[in-house]
Protein backbone atom coordinates (compact mmCIF):
# COMPACT_ATOMS: atom_id res chain seq x y z
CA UNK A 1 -39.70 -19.57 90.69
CA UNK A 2 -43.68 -20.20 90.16
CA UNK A 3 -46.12 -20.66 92.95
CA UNK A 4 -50.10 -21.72 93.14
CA UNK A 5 -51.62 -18.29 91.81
CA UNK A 6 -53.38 -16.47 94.84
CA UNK A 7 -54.83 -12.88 94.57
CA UNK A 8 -56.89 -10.40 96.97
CA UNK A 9 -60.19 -9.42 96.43
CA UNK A 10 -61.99 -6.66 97.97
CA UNK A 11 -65.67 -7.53 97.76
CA UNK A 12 -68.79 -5.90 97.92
CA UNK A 13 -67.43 -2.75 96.84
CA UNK A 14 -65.74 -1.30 93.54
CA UNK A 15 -63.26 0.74 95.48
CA UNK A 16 -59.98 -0.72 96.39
CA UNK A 17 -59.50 -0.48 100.29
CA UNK A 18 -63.05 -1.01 101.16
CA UNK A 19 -65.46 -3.70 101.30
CA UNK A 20 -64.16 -6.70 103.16
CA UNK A 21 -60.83 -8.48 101.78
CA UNK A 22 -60.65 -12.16 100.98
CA UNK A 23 -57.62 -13.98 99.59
CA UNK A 24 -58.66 -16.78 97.00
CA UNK A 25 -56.39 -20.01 96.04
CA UNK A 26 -55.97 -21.81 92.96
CA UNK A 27 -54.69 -25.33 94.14
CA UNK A 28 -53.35 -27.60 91.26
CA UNK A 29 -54.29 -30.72 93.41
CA UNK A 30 -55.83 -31.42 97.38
CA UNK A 31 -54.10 -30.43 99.84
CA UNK A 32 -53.95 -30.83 103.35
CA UNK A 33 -56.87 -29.39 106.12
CA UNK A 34 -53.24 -28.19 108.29
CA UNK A 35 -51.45 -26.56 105.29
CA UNK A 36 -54.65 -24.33 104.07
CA UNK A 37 -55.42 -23.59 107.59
CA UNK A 38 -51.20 -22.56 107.73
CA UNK A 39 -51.81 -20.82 104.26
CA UNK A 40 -55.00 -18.56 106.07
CA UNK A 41 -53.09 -17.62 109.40
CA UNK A 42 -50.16 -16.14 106.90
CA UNK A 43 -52.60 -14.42 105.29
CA UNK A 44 -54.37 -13.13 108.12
CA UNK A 45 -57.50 -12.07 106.31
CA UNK A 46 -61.22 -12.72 107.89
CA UNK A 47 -61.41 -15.53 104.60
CA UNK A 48 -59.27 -17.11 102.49
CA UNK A 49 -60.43 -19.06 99.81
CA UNK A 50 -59.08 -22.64 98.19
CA UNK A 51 -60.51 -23.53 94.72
CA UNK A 52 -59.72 -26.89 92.78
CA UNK A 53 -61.32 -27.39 89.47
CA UNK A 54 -63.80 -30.51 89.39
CA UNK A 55 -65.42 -31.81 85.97
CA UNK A 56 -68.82 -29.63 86.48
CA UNK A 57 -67.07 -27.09 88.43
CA UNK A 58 -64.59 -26.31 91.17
CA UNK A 59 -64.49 -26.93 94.62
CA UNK A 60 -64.62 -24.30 97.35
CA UNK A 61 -63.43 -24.23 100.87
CA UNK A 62 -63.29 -21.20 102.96
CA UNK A 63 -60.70 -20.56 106.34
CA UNK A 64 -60.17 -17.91 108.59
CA UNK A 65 -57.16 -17.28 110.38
CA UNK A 66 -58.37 -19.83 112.91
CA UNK A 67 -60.54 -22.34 111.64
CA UNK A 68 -62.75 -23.86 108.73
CA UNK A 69 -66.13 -22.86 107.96
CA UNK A 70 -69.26 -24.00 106.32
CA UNK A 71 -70.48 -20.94 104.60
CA UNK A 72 -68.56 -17.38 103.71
CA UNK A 73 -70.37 -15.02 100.58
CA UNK A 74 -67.45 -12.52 100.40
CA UNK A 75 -65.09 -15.21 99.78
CA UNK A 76 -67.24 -16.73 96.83
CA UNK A 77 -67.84 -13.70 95.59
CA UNK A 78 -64.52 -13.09 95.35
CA UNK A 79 -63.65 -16.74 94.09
CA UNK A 80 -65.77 -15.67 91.50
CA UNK A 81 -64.69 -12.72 90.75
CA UNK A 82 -61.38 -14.05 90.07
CA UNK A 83 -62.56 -16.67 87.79
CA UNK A 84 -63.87 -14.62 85.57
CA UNK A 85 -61.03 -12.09 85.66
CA UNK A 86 -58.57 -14.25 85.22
CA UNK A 87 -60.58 -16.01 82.48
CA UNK A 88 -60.74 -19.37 84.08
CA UNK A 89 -64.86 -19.15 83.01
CA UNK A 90 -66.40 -17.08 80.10
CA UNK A 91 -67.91 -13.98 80.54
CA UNK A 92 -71.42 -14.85 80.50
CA UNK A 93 -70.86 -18.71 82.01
CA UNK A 94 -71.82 -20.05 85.40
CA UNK A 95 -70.14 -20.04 88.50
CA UNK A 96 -70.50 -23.56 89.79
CA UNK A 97 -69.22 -24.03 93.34
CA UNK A 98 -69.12 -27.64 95.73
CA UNK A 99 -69.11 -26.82 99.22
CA UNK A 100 -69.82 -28.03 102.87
CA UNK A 101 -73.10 -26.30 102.72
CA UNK A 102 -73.85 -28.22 99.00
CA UNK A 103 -74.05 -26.27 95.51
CA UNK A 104 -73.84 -22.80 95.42
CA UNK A 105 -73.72 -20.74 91.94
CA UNK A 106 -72.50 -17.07 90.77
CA UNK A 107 -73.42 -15.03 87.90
CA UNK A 108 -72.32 -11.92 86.08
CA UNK A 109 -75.33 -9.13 86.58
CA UNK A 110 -73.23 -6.38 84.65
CA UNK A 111 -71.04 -4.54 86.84
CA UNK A 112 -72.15 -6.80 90.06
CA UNK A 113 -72.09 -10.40 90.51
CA UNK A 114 -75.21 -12.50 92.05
CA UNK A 115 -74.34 -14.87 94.48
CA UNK A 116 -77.27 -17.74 94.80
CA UNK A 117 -77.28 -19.00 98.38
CA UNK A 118 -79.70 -20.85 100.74
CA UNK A 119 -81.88 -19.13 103.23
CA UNK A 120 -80.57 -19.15 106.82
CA UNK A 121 -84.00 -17.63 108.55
CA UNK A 122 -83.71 -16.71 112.13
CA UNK A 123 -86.57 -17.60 114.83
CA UNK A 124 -87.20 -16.01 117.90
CA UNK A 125 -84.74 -16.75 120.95
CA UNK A 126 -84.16 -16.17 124.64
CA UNK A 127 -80.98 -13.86 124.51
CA UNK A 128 -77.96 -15.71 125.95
CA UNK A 129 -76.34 -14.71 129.34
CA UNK A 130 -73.89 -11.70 129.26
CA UNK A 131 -74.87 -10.82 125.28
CA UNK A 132 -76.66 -7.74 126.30
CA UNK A 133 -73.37 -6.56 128.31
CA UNK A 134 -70.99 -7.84 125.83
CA UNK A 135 -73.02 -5.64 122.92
CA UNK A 136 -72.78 -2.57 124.91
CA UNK A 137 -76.84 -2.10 124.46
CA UNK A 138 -79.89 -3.42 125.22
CA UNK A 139 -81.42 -5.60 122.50
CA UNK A 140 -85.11 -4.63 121.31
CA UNK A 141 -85.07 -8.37 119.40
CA UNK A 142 -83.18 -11.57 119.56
CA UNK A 143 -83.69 -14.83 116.89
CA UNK A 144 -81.06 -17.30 116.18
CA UNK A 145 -80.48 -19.07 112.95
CA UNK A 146 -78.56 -21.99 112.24
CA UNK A 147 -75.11 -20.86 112.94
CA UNK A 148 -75.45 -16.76 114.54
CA UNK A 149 -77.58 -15.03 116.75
CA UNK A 150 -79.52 -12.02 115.87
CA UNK A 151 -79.92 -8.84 117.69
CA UNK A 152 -82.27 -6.16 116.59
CA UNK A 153 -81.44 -2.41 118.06
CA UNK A 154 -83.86 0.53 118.48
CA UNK A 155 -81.94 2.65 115.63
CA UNK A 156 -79.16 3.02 112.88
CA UNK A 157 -77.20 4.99 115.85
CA UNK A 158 -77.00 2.91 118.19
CA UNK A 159 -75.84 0.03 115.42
CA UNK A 160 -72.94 2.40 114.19
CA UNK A 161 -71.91 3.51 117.39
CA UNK A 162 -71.90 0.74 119.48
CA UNK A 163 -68.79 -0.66 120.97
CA UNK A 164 -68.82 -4.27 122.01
CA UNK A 165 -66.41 -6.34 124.46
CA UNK A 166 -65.06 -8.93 122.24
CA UNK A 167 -63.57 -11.21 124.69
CA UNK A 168 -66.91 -11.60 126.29
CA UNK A 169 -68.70 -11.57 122.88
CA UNK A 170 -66.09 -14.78 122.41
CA UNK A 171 -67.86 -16.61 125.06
CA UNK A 172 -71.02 -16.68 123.54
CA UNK A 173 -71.84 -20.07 121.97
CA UNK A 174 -72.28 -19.20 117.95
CA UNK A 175 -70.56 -18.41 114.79
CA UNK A 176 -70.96 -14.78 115.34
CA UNK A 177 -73.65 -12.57 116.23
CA UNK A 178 -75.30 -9.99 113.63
CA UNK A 179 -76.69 -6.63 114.89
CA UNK A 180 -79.25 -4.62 112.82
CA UNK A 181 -81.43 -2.05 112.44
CA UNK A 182 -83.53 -0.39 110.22
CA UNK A 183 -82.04 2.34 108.00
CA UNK A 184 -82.35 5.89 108.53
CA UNK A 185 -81.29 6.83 105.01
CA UNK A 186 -82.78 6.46 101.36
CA UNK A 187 -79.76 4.31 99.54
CA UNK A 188 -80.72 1.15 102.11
CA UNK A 189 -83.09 -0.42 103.70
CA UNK A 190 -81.30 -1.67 106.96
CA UNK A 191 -77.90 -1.65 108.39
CA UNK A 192 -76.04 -4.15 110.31
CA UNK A 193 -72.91 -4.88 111.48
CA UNK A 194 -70.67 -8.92 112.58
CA UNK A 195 -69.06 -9.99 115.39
CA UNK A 196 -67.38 -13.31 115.18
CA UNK A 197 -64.25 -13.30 117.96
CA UNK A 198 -64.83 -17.03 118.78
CA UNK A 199 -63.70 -17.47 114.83
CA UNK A 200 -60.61 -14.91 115.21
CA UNK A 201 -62.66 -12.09 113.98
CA UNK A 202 -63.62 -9.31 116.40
CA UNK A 203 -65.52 -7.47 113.55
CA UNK A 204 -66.31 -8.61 109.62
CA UNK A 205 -66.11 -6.02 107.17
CA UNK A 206 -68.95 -6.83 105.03
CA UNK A 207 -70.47 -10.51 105.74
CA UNK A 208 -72.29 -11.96 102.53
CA UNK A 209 -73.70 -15.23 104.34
CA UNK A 210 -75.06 -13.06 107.17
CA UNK A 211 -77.61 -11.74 104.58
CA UNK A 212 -78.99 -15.45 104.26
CA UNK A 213 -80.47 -14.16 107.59
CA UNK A 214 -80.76 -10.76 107.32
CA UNK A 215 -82.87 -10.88 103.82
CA UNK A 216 -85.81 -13.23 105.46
CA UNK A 217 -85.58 -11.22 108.53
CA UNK A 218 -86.60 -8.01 106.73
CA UNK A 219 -88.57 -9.24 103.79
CA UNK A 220 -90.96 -10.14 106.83
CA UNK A 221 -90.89 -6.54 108.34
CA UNK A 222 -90.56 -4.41 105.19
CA UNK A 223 -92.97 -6.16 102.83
CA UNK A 224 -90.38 -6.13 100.40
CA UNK A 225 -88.21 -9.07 98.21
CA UNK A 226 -85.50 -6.89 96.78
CA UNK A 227 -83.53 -4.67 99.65
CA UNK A 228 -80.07 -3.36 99.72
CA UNK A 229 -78.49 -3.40 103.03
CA UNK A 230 -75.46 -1.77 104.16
CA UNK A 231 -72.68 -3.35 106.87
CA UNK A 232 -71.98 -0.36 108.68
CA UNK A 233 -68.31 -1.50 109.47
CA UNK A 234 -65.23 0.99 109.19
CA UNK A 235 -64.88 -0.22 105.51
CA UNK A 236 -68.53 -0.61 104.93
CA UNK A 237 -70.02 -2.46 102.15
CA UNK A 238 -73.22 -2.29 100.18
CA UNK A 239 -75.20 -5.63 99.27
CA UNK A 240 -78.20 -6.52 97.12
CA UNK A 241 -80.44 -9.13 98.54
CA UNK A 242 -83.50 -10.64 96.15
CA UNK A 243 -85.57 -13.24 97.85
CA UNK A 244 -86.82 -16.49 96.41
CA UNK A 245 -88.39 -19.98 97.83
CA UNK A 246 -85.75 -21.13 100.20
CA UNK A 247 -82.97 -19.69 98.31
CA UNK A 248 -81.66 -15.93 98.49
CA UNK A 249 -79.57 -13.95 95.61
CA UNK A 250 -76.71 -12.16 97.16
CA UNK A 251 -75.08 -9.16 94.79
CA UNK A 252 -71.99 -7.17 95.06
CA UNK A 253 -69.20 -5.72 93.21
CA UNK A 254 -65.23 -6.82 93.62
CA UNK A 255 -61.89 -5.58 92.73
CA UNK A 256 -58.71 -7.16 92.71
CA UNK A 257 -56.10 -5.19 94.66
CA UNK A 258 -53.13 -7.87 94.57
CA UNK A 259 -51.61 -10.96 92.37
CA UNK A 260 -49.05 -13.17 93.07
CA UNK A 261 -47.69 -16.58 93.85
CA UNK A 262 -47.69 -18.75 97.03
CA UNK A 263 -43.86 -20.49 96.88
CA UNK A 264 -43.34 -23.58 98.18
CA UNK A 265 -40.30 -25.50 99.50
């Protein structure tokens, strides 16, 4: 019996088991917003992926367990990691991806794969009731961009350490919220960590379209274009972030940990 291929990707790692998991979809034809939402809950992961080849490229949709959203960069890096592995695109050609948030593009950098994305910049913000208690710390900055807020802390410590209340965190009216801090160490320049229960997700592992805000945010402090940044979850990923005018280049490394075939009746 054959199936639509579908695969696992960890991304933003080259380890197996760490990084953050996405599942990624090759649909032979459109399919129904219920059925891929069905298809994410089975697969329980924080993304799940759903690509269908167009004429200059392929379509891209991303769902968690519990709904659709407009942007996900572990999911396309993923999607594009498959792609190439499964030789659907040349080694050396183009990642060309349709999306709710318009074009976005992939490309092989050796051993790591550049995502190009648009800038999400944060601006200043009046922190919203309860976050402070929900976080578990006191926030030394707040901005909000489009779609999250985000919460500067005092120190790497209190980032890795901190312990929020999800159910409260749910209540708070965004995509998720990003926590950061500068780095203490010398293989990053910051840290950060994503909460996103209202989305099904109490914590992400590694969150590529976070750094959309995150790169801006610290370009500004640092006085630097090129960063790496590390999400401090219990997996923990490392991503490369390169500024440019209104765009930002997202890099990270992927491995495929399963294959197989969706069935369907």
């Amino acid at each position: 019996m054959t199936g639509l291929p579908i695969f696992q990707v960890d991304a933003f790692t080259d380890r197996p088991f760490k990084g953050n998991p996405a599942a990624v979809c090759f649909l032979d034809e459109p399919r129904q917003d219920t059925w891929m939402q069905d298809v994410a809950r089975e697969m329980n992961l924080s993304e799940t992926a759903f690509l269908l080849r167009q004429e200059d490229g392929y379509s891209l949709r991303w769902f968690t367990p519990a709904c659709e959203v407009d942007l996900c960069g572990h999911a396309t890096l993923a999607s594009s990691h498959a792609l190439w592995e499964e030789k659907r695109l040349k080694p050396d050609q183009e990642a060309r991806f349709y999306t709710r948030s318009g074009w976005l593009f992939a490309h092989r950098r050796g051993d790591w794969i550049e995502l190009d994305f648009p800038l999400r910049p944060e601006k200043p913000a009046p922190a919203p009731a309860g976050l402070a208690a929900a976080l578990g710390v006191e926030p030394k900055y707040v901005g909000r961009s489009l779609e999250d807020y985000l919460v500067e802390l005092e120190s790497e410590k209190q980032v890795r350490e901190m312990k929020p209340d999800f159910p409260s965190l749910a209540g708070i009216s965004s995509r998720g919220i990003i926590v950061t801090s500068r780095s203490q160490s010398t293989d990053c320049d910051f840290v950060s960590r994503f909460f996103a229960p209202a989305l099904g997700i109490n914590e992400d592992p590694v969150t590529g379209s976070a750094h959309c805000t995150l790169a801006p945010f610290w370009a500004e402090r640092l006085g630097k274009k090129e960063m790496t940044g590390y999400q401090a979850s219990s997996r923990g990923g490392f991503v490369r972030v390169r500024l440019a005018e209104n765009r930002v280049y997202i890099s990270g490394q992927a491995v495929t940990v399963l294959r197989g075939n969706l069935l369907e009746k």
